[in-house]
PDBML (XML) file of the C-alpha atoms, coordinates in Angstrom:
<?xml version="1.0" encoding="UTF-8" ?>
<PDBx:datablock datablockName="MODEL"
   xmlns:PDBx="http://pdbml.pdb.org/schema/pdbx-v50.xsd"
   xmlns:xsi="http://www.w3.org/2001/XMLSchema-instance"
   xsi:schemaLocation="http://pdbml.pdb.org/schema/pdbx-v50.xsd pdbx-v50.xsd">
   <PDBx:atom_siteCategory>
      <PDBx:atom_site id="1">
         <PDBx:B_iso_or_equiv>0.00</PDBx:B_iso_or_equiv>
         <PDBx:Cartn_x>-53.311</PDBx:Cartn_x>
         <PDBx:Cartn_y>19.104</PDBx:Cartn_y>
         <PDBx:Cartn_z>-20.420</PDBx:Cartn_z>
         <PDBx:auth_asym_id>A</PDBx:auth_asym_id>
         <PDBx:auth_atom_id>CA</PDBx:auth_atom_id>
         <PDBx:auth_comp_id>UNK</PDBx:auth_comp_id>
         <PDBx:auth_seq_id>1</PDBx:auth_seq_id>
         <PDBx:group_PDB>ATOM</PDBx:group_PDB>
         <PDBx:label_alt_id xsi:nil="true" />
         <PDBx:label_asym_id>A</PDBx:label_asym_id>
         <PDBx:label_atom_id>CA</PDBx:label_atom_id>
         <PDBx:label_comp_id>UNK</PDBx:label_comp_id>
         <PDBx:label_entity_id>1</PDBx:label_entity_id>
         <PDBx:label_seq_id>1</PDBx:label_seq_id>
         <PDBx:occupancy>1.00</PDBx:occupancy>
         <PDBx:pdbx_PDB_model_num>1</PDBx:pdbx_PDB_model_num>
         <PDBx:type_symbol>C</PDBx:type_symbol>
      </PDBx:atom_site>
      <PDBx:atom_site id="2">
         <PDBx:B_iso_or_equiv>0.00</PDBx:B_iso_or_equiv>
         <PDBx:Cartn_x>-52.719</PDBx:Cartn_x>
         <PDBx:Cartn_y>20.928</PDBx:Cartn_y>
         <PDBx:Cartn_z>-23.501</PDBx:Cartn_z>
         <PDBx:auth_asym_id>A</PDBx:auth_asym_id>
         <PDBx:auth_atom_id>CA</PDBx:auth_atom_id>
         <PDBx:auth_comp_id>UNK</PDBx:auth_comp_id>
         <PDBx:auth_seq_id>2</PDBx:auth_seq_id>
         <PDBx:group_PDB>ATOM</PDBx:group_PDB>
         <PDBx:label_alt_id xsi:nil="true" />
         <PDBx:label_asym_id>A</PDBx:label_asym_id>
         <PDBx:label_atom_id>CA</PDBx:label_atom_id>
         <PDBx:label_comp_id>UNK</PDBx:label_comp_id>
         <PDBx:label_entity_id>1</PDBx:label_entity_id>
         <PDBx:label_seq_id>2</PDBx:label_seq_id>
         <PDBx:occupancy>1.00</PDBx:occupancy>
         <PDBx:pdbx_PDB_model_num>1</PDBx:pdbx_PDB_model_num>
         <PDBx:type_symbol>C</PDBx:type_symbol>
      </PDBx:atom_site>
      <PDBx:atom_site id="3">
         <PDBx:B_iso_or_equiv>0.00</PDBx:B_iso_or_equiv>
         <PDBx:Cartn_x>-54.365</PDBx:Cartn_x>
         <PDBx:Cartn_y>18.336</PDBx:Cartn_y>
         <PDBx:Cartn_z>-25.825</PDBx:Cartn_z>
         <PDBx:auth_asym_id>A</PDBx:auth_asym_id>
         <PDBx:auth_atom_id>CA</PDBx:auth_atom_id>
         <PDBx:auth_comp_id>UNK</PDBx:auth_comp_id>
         <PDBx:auth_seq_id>3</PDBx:auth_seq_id>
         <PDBx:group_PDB>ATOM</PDBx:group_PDB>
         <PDBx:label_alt_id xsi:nil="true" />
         <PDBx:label_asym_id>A</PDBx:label_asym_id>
         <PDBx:label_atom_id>CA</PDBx:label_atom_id>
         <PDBx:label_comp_id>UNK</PDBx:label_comp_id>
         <PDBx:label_entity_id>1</PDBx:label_entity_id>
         <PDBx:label_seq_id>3</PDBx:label_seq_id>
         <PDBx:occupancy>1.00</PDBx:occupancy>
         <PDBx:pdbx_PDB_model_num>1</PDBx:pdbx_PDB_model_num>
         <PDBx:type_symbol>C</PDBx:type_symbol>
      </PDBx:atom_site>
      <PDBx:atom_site id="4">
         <PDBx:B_iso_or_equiv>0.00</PDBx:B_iso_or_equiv>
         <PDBx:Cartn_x>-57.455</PDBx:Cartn_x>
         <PDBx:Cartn_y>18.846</PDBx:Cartn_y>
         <PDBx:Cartn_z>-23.235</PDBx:Cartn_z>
         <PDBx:auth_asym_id>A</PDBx:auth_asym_id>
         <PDBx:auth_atom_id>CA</PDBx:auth_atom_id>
         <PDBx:auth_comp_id>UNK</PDBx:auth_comp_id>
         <PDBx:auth_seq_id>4</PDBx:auth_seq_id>
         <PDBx:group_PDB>ATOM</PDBx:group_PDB>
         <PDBx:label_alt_id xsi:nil="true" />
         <PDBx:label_asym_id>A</PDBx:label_asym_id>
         <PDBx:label_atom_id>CA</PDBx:label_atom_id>
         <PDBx:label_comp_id>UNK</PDBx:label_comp_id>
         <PDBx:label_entity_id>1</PDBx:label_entity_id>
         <PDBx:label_seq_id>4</PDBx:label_seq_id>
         <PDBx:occupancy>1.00</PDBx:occupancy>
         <PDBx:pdbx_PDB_model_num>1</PDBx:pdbx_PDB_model_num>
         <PDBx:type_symbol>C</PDBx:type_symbol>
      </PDBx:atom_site>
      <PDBx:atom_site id="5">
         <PDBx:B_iso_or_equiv>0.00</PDBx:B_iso_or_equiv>
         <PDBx:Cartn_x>-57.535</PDBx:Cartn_x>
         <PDBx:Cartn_y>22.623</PDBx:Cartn_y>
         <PDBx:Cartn_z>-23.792</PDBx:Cartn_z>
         <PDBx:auth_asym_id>A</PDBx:auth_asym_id>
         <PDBx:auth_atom_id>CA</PDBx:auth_atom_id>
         <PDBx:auth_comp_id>UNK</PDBx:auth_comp_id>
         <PDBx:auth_seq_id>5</PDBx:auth_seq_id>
         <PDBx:group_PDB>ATOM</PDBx:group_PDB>
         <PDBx:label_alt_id xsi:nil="true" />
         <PDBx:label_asym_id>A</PDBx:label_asym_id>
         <PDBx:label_atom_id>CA</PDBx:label_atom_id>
         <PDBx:label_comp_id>UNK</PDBx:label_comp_id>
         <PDBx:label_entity_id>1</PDBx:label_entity_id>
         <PDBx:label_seq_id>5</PDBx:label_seq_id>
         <PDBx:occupancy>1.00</PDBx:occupancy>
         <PDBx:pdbx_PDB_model_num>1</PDBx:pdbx_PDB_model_num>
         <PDBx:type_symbol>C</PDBx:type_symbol>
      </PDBx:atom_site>
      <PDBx:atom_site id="6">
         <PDBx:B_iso_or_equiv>0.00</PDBx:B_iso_or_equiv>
         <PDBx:Cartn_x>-58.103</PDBx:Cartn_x>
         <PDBx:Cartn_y>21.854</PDBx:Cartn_y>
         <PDBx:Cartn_z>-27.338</PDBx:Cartn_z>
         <PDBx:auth_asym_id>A</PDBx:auth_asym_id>
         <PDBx:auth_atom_id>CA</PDBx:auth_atom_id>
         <PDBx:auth_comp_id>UNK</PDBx:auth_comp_id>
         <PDBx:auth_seq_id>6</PDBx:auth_seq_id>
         <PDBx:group_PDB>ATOM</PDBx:group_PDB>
         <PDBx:label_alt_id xsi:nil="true" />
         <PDBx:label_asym_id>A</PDBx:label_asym_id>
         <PDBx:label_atom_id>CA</PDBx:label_atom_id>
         <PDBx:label_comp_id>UNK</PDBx:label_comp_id>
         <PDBx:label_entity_id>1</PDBx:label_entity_id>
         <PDBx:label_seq_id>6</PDBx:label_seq_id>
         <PDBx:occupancy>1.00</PDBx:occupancy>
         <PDBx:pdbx_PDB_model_num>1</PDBx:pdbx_PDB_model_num>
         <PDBx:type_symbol>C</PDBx:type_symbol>
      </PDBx:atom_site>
      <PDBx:atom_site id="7">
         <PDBx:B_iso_or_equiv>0.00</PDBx:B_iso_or_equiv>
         <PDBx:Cartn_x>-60.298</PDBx:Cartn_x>
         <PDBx:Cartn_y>19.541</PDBx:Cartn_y>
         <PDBx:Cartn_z>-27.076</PDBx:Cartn_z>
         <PDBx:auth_asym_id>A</PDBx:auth_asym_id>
         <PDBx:auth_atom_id>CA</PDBx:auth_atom_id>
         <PDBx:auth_comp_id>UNK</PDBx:auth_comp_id>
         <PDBx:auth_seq_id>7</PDBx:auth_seq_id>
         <PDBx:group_PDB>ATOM</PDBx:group_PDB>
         <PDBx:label_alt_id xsi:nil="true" />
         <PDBx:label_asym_id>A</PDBx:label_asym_id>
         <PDBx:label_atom_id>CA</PDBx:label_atom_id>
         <PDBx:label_comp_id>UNK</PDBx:label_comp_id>
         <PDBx:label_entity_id>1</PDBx:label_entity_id>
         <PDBx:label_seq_id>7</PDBx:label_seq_id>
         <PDBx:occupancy>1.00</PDBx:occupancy>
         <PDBx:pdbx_PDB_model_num>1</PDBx:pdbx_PDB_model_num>
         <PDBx:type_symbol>C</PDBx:type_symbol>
      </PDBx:atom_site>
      <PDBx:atom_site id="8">
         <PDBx:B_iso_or_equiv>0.00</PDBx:B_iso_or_equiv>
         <PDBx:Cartn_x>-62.571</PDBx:Cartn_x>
         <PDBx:Cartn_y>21.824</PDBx:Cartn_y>
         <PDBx:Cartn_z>-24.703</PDBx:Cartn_z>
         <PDBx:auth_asym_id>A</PDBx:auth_asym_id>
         <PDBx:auth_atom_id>CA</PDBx:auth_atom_id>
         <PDBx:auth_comp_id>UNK</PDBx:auth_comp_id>
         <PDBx:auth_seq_id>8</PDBx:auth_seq_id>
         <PDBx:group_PDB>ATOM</PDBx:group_PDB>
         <PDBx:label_alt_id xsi:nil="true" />
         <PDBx:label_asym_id>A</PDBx:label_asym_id>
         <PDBx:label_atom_id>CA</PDBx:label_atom_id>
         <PDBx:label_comp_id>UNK</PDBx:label_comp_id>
         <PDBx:label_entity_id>1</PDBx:label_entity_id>
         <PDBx:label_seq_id>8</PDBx:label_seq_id>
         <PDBx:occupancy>1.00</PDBx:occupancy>
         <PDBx:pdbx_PDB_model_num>1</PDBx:pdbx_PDB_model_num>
         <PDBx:type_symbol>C</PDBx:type_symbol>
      </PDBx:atom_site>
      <PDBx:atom_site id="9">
         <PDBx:B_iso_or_equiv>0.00</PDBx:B_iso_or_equiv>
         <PDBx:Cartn_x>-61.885</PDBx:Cartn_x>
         <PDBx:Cartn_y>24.825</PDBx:Cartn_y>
         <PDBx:Cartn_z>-26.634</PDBx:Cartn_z>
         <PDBx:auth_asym_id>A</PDBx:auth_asym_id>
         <PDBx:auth_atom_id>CA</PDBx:auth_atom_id>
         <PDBx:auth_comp_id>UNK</PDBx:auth_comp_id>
         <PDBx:auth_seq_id>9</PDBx:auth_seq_id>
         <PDBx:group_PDB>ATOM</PDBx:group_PDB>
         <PDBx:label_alt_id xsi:nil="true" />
         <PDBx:label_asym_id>A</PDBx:label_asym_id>
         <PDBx:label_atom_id>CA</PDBx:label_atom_id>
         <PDBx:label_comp_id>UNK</PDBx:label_comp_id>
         <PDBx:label_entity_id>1</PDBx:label_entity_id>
         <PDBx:label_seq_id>9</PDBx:label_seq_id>
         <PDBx:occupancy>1.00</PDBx:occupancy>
         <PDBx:pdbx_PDB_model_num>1</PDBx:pdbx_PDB_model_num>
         <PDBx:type_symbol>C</PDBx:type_symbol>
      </PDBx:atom_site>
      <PDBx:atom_site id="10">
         <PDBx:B_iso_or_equiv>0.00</PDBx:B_iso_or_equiv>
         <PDBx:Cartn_x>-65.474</PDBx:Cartn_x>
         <PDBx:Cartn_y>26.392</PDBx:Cartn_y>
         <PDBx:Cartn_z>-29.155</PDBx:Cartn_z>
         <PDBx:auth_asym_id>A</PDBx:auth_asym_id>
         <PDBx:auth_atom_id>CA</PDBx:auth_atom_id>
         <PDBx:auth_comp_id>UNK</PDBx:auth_comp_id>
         <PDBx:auth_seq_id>10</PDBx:auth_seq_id>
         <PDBx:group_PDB>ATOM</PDBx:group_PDB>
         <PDBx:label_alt_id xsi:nil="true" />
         <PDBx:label_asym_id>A</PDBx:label_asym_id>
         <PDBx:label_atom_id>CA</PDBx:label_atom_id>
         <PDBx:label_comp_id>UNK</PDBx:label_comp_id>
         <PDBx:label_entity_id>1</PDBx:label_entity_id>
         <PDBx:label_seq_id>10</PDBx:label_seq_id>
         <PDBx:occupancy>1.00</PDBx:occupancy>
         <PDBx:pdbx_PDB_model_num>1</PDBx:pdbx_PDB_model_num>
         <PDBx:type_symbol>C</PDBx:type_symbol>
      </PDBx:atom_site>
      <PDBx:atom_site id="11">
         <PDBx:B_iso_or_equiv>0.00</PDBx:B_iso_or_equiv>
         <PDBx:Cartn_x>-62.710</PDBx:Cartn_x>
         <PDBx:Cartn_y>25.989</PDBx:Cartn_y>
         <PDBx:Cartn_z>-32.220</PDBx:Cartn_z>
         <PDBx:auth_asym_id>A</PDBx:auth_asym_id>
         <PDBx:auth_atom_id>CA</PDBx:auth_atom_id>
         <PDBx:auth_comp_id>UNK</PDBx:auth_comp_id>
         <PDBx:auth_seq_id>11</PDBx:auth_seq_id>
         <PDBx:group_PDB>ATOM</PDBx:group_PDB>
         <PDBx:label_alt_id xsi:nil="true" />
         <PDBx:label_asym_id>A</PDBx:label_asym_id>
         <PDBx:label_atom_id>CA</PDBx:label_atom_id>
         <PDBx:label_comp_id>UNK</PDBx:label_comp_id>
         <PDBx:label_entity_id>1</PDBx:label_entity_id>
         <PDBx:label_seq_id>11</PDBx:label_seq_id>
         <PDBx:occupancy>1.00</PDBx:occupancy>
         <PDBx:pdbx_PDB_model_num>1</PDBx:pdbx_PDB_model_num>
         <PDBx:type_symbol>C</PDBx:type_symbol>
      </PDBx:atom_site>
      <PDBx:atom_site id="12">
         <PDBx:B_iso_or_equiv>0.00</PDBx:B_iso_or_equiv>
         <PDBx:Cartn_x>-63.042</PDBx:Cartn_x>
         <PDBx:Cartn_y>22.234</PDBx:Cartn_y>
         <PDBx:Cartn_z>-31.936</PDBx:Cartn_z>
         <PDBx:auth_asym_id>A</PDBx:auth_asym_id>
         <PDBx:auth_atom_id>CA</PDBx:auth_atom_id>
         <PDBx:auth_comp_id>UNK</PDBx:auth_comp_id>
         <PDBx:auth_seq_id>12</PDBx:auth_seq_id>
         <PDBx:group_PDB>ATOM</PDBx:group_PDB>
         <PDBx:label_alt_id xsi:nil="true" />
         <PDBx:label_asym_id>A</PDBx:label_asym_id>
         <PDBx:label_atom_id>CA</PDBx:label_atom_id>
         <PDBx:label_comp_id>UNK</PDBx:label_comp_id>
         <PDBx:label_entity_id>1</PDBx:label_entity_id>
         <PDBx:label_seq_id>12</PDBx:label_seq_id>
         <PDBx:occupancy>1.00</PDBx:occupancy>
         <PDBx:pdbx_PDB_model_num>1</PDBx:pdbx_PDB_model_num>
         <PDBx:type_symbol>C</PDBx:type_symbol>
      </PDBx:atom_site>
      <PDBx:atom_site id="13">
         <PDBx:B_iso_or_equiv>0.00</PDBx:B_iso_or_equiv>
         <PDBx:Cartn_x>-66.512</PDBx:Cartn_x>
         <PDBx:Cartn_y>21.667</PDBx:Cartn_y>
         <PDBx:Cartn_z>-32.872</PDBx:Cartn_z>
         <PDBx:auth_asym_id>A</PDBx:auth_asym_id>
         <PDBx:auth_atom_id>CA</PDBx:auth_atom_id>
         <PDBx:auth_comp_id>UNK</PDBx:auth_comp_id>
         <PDBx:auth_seq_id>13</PDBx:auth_seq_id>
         <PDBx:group_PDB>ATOM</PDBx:group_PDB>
         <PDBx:label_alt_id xsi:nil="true" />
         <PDBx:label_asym_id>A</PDBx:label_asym_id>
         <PDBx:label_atom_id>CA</PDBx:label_atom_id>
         <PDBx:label_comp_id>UNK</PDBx:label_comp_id>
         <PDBx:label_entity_id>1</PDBx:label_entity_id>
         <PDBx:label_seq_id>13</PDBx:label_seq_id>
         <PDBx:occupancy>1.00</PDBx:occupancy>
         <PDBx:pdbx_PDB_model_num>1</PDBx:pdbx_PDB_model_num>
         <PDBx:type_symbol>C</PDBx:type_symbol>
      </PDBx:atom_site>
      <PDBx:atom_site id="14">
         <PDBx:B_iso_or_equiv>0.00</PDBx:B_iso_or_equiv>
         <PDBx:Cartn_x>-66.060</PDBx:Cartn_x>
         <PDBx:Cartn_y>21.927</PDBx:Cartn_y>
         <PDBx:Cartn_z>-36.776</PDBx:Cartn_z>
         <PDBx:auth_asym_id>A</PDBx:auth_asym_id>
         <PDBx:auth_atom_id>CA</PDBx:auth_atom_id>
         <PDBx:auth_comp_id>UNK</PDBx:auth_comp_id>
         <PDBx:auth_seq_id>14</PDBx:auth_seq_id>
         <PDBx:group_PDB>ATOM</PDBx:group_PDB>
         <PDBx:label_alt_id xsi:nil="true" />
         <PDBx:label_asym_id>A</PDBx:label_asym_id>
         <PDBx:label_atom_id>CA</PDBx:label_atom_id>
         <PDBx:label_comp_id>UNK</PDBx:label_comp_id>
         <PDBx:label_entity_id>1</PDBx:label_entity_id>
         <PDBx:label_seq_id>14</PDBx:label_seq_id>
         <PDBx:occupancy>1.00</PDBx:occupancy>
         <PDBx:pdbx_PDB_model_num>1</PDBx:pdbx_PDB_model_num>
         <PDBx:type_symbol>C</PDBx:type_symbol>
      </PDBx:atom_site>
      <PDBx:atom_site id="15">
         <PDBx:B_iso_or_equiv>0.00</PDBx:B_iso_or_equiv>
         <PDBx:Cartn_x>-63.291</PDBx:Cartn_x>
         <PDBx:Cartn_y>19.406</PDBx:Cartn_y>
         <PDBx:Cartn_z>-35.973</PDBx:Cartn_z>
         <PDBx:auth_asym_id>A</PDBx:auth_asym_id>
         <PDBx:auth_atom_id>CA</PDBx:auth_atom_id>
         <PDBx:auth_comp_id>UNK</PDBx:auth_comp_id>
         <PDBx:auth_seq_id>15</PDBx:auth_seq_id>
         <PDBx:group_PDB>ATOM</PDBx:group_PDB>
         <PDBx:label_alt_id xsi:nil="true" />
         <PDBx:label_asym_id>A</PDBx:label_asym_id>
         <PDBx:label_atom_id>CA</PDBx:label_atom_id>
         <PDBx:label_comp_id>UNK</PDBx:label_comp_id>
         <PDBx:label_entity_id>1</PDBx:label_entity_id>
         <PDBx:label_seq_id>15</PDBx:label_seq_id>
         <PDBx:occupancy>1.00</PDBx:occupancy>
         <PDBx:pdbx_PDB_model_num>1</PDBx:pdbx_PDB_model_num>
         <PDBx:type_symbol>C</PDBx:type_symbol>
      </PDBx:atom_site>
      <PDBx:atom_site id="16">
         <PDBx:B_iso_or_equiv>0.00</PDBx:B_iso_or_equiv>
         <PDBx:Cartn_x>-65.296</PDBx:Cartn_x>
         <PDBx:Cartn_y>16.918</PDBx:Cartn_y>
         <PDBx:Cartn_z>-33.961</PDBx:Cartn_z>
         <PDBx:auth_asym_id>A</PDBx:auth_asym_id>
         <PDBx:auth_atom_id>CA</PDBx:auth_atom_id>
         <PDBx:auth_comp_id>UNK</PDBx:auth_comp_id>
         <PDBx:auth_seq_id>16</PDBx:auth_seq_id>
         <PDBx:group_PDB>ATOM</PDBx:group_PDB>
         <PDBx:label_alt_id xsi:nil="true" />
         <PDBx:label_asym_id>A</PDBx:label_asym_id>
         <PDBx:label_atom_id>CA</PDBx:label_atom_id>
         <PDBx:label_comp_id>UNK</PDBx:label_comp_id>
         <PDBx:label_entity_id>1</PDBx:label_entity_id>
         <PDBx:label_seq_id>16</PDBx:label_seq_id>
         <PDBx:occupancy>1.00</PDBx:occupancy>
         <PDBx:pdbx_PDB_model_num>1</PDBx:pdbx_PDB_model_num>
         <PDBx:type_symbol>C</PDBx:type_symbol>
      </PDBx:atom_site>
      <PDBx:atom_site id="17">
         <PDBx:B_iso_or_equiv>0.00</PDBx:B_iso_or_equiv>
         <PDBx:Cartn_x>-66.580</PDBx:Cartn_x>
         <PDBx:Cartn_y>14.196</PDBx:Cartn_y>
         <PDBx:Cartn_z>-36.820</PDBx:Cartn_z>
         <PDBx:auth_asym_id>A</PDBx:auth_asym_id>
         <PDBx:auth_atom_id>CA</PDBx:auth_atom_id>
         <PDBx:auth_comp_id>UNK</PDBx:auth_comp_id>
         <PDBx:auth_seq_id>17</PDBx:auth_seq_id>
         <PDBx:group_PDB>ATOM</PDBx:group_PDB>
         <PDBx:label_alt_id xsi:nil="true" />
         <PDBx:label_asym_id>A</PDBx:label_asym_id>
         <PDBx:label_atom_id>CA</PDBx:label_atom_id>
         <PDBx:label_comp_id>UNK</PDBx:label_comp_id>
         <PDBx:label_entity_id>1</PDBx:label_entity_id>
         <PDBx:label_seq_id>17</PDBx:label_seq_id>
         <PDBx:occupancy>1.00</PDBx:occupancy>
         <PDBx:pdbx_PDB_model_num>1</PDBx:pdbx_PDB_model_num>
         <PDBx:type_symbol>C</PDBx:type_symbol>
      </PDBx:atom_site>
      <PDBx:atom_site id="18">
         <PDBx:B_iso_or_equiv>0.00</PDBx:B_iso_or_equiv>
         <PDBx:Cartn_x>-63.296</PDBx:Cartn_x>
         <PDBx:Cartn_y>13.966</PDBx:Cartn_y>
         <PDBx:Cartn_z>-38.257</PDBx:Cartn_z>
         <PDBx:auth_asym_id>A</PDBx:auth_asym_id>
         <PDBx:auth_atom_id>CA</PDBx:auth_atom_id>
         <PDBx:auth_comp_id>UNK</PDBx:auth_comp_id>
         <PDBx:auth_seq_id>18</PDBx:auth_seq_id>
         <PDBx:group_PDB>ATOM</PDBx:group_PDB>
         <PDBx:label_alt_id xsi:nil="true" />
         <PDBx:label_asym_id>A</PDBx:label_asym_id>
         <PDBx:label_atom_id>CA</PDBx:label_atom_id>
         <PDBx:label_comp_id>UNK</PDBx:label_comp_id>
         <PDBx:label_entity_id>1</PDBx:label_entity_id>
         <PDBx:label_seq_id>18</PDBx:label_seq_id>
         <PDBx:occupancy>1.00</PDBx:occupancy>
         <PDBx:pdbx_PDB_model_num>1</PDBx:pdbx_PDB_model_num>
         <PDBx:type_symbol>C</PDBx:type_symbol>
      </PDBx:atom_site>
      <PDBx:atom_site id="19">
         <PDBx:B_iso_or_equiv>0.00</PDBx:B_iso_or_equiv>
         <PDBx:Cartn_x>-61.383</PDBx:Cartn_x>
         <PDBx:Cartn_y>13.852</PDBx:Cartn_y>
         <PDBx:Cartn_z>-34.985</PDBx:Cartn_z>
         <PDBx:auth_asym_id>A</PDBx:auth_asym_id>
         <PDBx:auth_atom_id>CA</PDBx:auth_atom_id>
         <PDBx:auth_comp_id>UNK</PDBx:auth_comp_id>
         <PDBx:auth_seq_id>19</PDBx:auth_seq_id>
         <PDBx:group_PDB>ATOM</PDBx:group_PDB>
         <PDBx:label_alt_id xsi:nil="true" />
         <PDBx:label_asym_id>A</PDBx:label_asym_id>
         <PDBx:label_atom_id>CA</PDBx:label_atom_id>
         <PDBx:label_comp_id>UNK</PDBx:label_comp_id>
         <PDBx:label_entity_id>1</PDBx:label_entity_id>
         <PDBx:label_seq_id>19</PDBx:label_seq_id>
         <PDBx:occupancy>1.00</PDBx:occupancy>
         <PDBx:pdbx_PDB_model_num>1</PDBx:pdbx_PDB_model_num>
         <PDBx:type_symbol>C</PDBx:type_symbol>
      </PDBx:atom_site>
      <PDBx:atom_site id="20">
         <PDBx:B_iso_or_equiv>0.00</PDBx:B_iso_or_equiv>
         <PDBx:Cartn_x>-63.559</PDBx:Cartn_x>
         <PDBx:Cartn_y>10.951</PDBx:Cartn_y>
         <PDBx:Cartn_z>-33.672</PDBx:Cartn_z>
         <PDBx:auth_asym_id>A</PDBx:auth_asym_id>
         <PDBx:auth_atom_id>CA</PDBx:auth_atom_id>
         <PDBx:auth_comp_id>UNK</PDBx:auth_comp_id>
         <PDBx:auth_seq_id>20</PDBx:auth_seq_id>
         <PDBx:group_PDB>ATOM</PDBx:group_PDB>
         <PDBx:label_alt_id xsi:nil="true" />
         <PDBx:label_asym_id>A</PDBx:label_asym_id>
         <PDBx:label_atom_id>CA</PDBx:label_atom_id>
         <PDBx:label_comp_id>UNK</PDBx:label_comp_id>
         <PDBx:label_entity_id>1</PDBx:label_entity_id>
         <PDBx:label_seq_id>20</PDBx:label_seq_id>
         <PDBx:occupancy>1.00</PDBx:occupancy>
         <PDBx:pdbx_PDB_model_num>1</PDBx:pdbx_PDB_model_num>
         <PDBx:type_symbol>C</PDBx:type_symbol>
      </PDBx:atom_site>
      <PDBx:atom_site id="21">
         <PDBx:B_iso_or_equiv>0.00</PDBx:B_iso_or_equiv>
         <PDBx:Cartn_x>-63.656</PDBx:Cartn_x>
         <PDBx:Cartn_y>9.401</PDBx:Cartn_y>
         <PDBx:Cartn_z>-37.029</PDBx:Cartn_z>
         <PDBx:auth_asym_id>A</PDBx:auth_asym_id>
         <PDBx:auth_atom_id>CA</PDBx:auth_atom_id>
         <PDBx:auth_comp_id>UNK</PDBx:auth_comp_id>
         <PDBx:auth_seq_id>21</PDBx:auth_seq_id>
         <PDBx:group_PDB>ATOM</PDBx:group_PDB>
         <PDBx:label_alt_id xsi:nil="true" />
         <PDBx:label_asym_id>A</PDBx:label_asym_id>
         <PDBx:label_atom_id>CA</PDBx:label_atom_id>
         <PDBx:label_comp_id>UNK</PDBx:label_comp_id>
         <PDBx:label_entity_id>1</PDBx:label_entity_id>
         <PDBx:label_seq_id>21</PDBx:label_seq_id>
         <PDBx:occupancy>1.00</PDBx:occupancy>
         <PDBx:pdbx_PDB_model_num>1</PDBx:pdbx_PDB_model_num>
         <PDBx:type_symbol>C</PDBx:type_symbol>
      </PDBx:atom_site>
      <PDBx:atom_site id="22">
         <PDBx:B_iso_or_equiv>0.00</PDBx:B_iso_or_equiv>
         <PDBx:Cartn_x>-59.424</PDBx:Cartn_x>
         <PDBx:Cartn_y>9.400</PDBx:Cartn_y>
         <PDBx:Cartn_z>-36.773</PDBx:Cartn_z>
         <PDBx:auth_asym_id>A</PDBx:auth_asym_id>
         <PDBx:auth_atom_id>CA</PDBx:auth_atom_id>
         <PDBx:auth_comp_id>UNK</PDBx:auth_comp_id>
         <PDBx:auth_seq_id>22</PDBx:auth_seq_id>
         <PDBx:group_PDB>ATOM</PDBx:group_PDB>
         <PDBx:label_alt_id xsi:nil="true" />
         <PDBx:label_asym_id>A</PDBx:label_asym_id>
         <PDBx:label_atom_id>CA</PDBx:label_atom_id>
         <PDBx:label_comp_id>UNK</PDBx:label_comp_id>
         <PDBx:label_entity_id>1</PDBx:label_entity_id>
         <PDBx:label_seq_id>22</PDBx:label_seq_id>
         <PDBx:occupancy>1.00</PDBx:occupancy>
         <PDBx:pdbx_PDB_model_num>1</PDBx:pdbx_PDB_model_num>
         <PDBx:type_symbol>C</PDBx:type_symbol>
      </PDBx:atom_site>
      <PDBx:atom_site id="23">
         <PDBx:B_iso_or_equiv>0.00</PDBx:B_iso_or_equiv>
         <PDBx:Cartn_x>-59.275</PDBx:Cartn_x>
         <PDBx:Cartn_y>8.241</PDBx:Cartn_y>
         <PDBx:Cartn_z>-33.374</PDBx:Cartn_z>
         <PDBx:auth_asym_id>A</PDBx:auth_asym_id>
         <PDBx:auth_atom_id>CA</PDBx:auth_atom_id>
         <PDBx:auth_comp_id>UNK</PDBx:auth_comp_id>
         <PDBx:auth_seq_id>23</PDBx:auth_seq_id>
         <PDBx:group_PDB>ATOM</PDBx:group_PDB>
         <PDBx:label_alt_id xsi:nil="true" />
         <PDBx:label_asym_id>A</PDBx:label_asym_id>
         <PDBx:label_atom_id>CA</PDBx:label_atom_id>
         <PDBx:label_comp_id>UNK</PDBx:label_comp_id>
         <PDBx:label_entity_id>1</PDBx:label_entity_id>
         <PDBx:label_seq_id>23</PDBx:label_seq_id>
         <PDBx:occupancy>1.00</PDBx:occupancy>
         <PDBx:pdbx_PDB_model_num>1</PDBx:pdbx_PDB_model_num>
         <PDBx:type_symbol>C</PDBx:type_symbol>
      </PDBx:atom_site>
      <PDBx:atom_site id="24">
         <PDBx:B_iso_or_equiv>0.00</PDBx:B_iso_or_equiv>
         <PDBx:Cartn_x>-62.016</PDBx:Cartn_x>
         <PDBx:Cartn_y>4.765</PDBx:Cartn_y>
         <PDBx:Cartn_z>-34.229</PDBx:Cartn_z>
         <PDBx:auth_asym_id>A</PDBx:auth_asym_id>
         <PDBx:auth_atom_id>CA</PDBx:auth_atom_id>
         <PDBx:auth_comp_id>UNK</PDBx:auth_comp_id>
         <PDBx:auth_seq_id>24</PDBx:auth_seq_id>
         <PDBx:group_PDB>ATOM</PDBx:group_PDB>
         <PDBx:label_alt_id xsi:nil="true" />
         <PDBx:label_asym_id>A</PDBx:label_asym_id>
         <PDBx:label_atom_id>CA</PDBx:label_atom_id>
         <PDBx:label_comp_id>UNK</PDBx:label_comp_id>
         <PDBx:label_entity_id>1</PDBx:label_entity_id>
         <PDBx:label_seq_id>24</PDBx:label_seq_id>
         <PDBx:occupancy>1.00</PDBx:occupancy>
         <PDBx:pdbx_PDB_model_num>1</PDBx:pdbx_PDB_model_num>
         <PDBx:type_symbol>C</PDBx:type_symbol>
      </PDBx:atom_site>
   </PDBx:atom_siteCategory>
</PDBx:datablock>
């Protein structure tokens, strides 16, 4: 749950090509 509040949360978006480059 908490890992989905961050995920969801506007301070993620900077985040996003890294985090789905980490998780491929």
């Amino acid at each position: 749950q908490a890992v989905m509040d961050k995920l969801t949360s506007p301070a993620i978006i900077p985040r996003i090509p890294a985090i789905v480059k980490e998780v491929i």
